[in-house]
C-alpha atoms as a PDB file:
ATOM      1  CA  UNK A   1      49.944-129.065 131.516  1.00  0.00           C
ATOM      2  CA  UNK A   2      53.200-128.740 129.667  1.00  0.00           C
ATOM      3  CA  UNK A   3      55.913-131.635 130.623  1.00  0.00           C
ATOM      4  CA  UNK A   4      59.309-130.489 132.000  1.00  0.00           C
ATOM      5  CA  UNK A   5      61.049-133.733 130.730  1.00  0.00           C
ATOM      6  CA  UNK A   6      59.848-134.726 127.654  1.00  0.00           C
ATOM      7  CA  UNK A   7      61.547-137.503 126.741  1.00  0.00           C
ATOM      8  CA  UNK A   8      59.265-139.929 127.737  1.00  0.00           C
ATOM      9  CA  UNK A   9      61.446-141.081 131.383  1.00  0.00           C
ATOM     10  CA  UNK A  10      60.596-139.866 134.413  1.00  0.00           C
ATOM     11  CA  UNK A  11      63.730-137.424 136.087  1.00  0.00           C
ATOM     12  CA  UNK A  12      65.895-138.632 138.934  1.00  0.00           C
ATOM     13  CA  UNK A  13      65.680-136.582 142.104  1.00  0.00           C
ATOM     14  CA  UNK A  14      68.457-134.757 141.247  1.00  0.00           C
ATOM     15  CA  UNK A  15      67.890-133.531 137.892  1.00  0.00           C
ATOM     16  CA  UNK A  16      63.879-132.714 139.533  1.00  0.00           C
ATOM     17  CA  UNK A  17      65.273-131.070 142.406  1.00  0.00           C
ATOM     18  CA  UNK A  18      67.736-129.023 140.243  1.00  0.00           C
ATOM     19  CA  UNK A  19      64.794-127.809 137.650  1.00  0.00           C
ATOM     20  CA  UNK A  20      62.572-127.075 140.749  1.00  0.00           C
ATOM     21  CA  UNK A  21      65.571-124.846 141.827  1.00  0.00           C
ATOM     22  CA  UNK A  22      66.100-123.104 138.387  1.00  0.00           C
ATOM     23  CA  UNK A  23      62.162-122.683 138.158  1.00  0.00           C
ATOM     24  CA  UNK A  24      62.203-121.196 141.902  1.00  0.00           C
ATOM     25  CA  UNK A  25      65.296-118.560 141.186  1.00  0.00           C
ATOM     26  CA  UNK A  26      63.670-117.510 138.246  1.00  0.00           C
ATOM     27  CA  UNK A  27      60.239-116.326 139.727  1.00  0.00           C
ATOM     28  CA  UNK A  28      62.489-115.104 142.625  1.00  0.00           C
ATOM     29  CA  UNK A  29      64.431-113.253 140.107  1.00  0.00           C
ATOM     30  CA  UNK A  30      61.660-112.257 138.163  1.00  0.00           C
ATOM     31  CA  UNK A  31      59.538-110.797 141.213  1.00  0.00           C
ATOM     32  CA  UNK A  32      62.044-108.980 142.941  1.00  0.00           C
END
């Protein structure tokens, strides 16, 4: 399993709730 943040610190909520968003419009994008 690849990291999403790999600079060694674990994301604040926002910054994971905003890459769980781009990841999620993406496959939405991608499958439409």
């Amino acid at each position: 399993v690849t990291p999403l943040f790999n600079k060694g610190t674990m994301p604040t909520p926002q910054q994971f709730q905003l890459t769980i968003e781009n990841i999620a419009n993406k496959y939405l994008q991608n499958a439409s």
